[in-house]
PDB file of N, CA and C in Angstrom:
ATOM      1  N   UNK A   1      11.218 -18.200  39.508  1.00  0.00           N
ATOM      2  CA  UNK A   1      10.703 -19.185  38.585  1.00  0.00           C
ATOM      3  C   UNK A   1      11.821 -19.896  37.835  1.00  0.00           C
ATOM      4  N   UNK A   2      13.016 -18.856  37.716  1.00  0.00           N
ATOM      5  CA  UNK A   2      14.209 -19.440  37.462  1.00  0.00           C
ATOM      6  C   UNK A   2      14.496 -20.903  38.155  1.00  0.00           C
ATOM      7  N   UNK A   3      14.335 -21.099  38.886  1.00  0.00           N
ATOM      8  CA  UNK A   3      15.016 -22.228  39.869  1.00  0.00           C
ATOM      9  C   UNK A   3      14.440 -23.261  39.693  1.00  0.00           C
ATOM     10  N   UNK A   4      12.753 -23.104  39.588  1.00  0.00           N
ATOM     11  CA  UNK A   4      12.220 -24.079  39.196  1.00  0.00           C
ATOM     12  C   UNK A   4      12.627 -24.733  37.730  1.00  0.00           C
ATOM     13  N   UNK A   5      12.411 -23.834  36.917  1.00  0.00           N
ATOM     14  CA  UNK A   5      12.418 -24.455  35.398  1.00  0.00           C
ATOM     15  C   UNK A   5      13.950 -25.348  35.329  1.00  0.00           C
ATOM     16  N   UNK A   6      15.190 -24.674  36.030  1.00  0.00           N
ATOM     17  CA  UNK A   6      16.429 -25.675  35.643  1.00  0.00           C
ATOM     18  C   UNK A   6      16.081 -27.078  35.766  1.00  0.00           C
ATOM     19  N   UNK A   7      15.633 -27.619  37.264  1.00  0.00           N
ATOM     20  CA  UNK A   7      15.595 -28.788  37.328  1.00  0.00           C
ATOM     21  C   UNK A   7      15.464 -29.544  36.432  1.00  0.00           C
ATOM     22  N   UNK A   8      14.410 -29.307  35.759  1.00  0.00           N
ATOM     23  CA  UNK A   8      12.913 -29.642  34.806  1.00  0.00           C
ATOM     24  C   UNK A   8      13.878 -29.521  33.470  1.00  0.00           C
ATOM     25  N   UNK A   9      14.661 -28.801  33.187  1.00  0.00           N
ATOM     26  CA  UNK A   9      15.826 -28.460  32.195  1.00  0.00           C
ATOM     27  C   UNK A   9      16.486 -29.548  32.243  1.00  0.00           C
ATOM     28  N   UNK A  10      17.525 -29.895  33.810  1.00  0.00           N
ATOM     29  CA  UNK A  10      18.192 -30.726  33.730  1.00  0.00           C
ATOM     30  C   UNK A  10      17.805 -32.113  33.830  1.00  0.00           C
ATOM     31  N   UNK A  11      16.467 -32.414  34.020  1.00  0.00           N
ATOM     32  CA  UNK A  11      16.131 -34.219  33.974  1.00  0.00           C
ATOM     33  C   UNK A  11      15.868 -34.411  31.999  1.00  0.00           C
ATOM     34  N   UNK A  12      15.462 -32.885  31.615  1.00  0.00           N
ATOM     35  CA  UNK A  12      15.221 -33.610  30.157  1.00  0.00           C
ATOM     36  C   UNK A  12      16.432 -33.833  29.459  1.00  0.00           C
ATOM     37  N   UNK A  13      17.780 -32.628  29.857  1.00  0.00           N
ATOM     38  CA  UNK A  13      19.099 -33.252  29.548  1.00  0.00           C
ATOM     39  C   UNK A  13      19.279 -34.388  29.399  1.00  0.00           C
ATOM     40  N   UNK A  14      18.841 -35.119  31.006  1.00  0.00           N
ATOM     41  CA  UNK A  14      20.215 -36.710  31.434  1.00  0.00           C
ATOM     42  C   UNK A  14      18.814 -37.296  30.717  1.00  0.00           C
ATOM     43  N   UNK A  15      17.582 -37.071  30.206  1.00  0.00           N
ATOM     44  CA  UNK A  15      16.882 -38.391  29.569  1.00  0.00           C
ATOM     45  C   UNK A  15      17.788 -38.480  28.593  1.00  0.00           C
ATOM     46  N   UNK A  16      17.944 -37.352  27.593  1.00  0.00           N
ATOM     47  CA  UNK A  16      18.168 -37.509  26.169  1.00  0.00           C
ATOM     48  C   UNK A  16      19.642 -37.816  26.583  1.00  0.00           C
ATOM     49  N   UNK A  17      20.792 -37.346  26.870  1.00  0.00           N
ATOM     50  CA  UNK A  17      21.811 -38.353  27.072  1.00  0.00           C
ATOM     51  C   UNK A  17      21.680 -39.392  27.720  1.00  0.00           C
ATOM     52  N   UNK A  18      21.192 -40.356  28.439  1.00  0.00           N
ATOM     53  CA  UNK A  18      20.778 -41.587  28.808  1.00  0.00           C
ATOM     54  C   UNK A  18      20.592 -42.328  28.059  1.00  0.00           C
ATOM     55  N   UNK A  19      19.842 -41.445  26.601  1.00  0.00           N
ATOM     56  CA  UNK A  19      19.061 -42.583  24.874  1.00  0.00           C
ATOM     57  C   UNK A  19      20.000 -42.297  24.698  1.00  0.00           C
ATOM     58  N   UNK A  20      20.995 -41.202  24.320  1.00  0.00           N
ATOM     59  CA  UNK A  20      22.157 -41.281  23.552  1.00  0.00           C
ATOM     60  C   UNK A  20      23.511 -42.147  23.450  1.00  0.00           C
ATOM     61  N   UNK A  21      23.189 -42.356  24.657  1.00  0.00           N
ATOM     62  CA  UNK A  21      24.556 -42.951  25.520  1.00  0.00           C
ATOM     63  C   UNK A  21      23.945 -44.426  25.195  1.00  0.00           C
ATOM     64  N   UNK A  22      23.072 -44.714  25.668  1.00  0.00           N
ATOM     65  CA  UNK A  22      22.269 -46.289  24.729  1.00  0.00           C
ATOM     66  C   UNK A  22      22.544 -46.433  23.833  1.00  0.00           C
ATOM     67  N   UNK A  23      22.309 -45.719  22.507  1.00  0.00           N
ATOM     68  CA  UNK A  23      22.165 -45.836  21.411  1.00  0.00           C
ATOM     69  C   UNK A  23      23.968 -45.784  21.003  1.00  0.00           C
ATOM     70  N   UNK A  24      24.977 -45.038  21.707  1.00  0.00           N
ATOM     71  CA  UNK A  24      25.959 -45.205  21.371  1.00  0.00           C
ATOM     72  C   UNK A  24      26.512 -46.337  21.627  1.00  0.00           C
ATOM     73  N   UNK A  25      26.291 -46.982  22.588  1.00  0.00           N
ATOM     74  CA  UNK A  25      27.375 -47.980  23.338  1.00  0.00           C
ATOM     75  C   UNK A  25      26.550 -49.226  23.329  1.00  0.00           C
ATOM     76  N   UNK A  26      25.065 -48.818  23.405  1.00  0.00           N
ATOM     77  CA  UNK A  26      24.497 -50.352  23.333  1.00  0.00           C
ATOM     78  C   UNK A  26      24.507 -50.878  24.350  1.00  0.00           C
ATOM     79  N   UNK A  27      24.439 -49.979  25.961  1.00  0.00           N
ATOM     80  CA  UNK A  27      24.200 -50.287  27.378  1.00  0.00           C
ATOM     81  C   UNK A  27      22.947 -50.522  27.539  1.00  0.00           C
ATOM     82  N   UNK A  28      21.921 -50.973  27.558  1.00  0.00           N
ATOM     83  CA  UNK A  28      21.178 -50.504  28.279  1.00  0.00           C
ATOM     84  C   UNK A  28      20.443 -50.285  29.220  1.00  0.00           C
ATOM     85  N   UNK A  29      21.495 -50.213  30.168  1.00  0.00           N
ATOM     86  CA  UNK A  29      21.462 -49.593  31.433  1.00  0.00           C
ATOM     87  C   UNK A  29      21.087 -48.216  31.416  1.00  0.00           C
ATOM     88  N   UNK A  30      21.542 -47.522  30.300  1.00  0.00           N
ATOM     89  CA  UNK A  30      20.957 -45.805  30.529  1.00  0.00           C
ATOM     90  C   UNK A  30      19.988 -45.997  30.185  1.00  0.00           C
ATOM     91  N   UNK A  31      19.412 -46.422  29.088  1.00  0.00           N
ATOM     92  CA  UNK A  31      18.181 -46.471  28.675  1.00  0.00           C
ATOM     93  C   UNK A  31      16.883 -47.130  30.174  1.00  0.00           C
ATOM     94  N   UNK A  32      17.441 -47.897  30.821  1.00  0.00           N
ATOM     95  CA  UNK A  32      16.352 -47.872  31.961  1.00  0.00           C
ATOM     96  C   UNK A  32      16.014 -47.118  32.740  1.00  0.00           C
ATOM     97  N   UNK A  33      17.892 -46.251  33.102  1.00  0.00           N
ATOM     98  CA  UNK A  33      18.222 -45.115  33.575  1.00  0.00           C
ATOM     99  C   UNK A  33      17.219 -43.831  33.251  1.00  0.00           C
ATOM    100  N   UNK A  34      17.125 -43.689  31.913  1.00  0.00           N
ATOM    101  CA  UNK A  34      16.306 -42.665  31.251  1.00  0.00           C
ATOM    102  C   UNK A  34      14.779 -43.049  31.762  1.00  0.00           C
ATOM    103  N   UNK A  35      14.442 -44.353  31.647  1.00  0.00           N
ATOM    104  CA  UNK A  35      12.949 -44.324  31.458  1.00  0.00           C
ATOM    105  C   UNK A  35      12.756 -44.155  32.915  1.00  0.00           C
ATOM    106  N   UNK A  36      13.284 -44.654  34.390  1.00  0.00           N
ATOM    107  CA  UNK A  36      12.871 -44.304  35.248  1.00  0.00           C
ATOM    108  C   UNK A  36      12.931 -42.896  35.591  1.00  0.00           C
ATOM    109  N   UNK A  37      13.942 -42.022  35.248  1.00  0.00           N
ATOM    110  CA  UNK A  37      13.865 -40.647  35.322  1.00  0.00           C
ATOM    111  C   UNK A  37      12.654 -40.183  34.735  1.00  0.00           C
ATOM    112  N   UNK A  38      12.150 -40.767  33.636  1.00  0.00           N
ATOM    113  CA  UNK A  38      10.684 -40.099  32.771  1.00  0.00           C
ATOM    114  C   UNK A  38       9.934 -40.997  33.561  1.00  0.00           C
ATOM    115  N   UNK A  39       9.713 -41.638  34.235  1.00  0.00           N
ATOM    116  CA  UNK A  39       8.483 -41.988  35.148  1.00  0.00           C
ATOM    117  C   UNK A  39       8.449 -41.261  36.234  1.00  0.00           C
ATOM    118  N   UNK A  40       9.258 -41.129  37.084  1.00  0.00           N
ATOM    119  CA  UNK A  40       9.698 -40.488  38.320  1.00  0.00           C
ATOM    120  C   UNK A  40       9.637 -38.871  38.117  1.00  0.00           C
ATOM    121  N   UNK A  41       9.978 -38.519  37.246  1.00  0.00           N
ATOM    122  CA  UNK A  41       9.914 -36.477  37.335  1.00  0.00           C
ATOM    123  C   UNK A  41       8.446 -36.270  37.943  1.00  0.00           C
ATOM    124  N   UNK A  42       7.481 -36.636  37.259  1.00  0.00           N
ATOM    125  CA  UNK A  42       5.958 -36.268  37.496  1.00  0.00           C
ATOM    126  C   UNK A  42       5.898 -36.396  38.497  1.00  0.00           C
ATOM    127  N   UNK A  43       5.887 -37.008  39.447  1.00  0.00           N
ATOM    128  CA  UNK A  43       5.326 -37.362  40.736  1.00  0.00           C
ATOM    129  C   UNK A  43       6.741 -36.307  41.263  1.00  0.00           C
ATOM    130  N   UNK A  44       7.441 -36.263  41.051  1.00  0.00           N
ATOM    131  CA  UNK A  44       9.035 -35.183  42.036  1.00  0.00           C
ATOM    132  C   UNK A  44       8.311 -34.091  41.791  1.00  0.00           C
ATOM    133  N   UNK A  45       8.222 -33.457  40.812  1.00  0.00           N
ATOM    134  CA  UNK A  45       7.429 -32.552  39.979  1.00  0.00           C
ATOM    135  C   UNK A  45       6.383 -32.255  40.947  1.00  0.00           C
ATOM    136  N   UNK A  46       5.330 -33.090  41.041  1.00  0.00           N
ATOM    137  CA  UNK A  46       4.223 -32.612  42.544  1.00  0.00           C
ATOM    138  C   UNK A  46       3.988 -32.618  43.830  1.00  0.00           C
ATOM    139  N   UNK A  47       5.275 -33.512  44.040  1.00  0.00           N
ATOM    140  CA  UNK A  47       5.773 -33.345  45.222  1.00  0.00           C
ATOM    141  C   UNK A  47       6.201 -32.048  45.703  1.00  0.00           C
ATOM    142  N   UNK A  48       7.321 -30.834  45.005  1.00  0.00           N
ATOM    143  CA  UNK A  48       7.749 -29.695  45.212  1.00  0.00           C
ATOM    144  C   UNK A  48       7.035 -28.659  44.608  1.00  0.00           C
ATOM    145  N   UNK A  49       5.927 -29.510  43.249  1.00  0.00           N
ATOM    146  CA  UNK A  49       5.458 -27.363  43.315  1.00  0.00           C
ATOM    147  C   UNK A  49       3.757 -27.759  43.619  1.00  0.00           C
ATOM    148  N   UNK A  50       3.356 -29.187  44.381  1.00  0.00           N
ATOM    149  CA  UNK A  50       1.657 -29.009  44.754  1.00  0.00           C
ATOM    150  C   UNK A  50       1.627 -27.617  45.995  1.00  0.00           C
ATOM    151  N   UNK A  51       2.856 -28.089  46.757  1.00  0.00           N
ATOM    152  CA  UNK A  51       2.446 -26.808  47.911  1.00  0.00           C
ATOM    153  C   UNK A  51       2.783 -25.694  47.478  1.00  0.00           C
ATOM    154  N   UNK A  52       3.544 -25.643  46.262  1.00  0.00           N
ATOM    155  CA  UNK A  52       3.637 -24.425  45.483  1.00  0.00           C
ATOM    156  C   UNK A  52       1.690 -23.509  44.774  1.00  0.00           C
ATOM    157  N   UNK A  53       1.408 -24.656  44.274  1.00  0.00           N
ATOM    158  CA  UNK A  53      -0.138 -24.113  44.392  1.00  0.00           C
ATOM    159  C   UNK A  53      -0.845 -24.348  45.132  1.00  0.00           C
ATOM    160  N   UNK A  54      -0.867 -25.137  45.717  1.00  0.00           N
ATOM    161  CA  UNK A  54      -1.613 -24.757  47.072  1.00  0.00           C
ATOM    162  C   UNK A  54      -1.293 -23.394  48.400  1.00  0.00           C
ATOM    163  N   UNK A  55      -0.494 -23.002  47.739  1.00  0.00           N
ATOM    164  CA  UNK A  55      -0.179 -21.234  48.696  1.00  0.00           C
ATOM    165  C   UNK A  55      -0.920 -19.998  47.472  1.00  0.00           C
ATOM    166  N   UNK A  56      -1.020 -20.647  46.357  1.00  0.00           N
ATOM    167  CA  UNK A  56      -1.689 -19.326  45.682  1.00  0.00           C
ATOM    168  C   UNK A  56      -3.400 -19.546  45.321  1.00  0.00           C
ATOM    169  N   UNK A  57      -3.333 -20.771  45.874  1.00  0.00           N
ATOM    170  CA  UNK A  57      -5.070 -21.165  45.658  1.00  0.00           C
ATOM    171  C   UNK A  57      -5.086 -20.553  46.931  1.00  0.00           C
ATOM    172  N   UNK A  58      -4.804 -20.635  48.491  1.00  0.00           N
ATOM    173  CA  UNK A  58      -5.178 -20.340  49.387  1.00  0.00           C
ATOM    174  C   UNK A  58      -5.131 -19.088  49.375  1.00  0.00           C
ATOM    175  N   UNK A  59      -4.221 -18.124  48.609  1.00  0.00           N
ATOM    176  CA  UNK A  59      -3.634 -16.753  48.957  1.00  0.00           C
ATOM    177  C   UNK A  59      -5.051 -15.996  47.756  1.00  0.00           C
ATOM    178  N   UNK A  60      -5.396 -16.468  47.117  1.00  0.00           N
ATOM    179  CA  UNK A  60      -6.402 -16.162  46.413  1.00  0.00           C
ATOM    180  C   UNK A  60      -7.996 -15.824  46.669  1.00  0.00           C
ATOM    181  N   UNK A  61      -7.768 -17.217  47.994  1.00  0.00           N
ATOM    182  CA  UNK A  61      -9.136 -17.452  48.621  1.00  0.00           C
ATOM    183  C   UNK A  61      -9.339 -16.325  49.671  1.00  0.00           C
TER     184      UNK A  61
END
């Protein structure tokens, strides 16, 4: 479960440095950077753990 949670660790990292890095420099390029990473996790996100539940809904059944 370890393995999973880093990812998920490391996209909320590069959001919040992405605003930071905006807010420092006044790019904002990270800041789009950031928001497509926060659109995009969800759907990455069910892409790698739907067949993750779908083996314990089936393993259940």
């Amino acid at each position: 479960m370890l393995i999973l949670r880093l990812p998920a660790l490391l996209v909320a990292i590069e959001i919040a440095l992405g605003i930071g890095a905006c807010l420092v420099t006044g790019n904002r390029n990270y800041l789009r950077f950031s928001a497509r990473l926060f659109k995009y996790s969800p759907l990455i996100a069910l892409i790698f753990l739907g067949p993750m539940a779908l083996e314990r809904l089936i393993v259940m059944v």
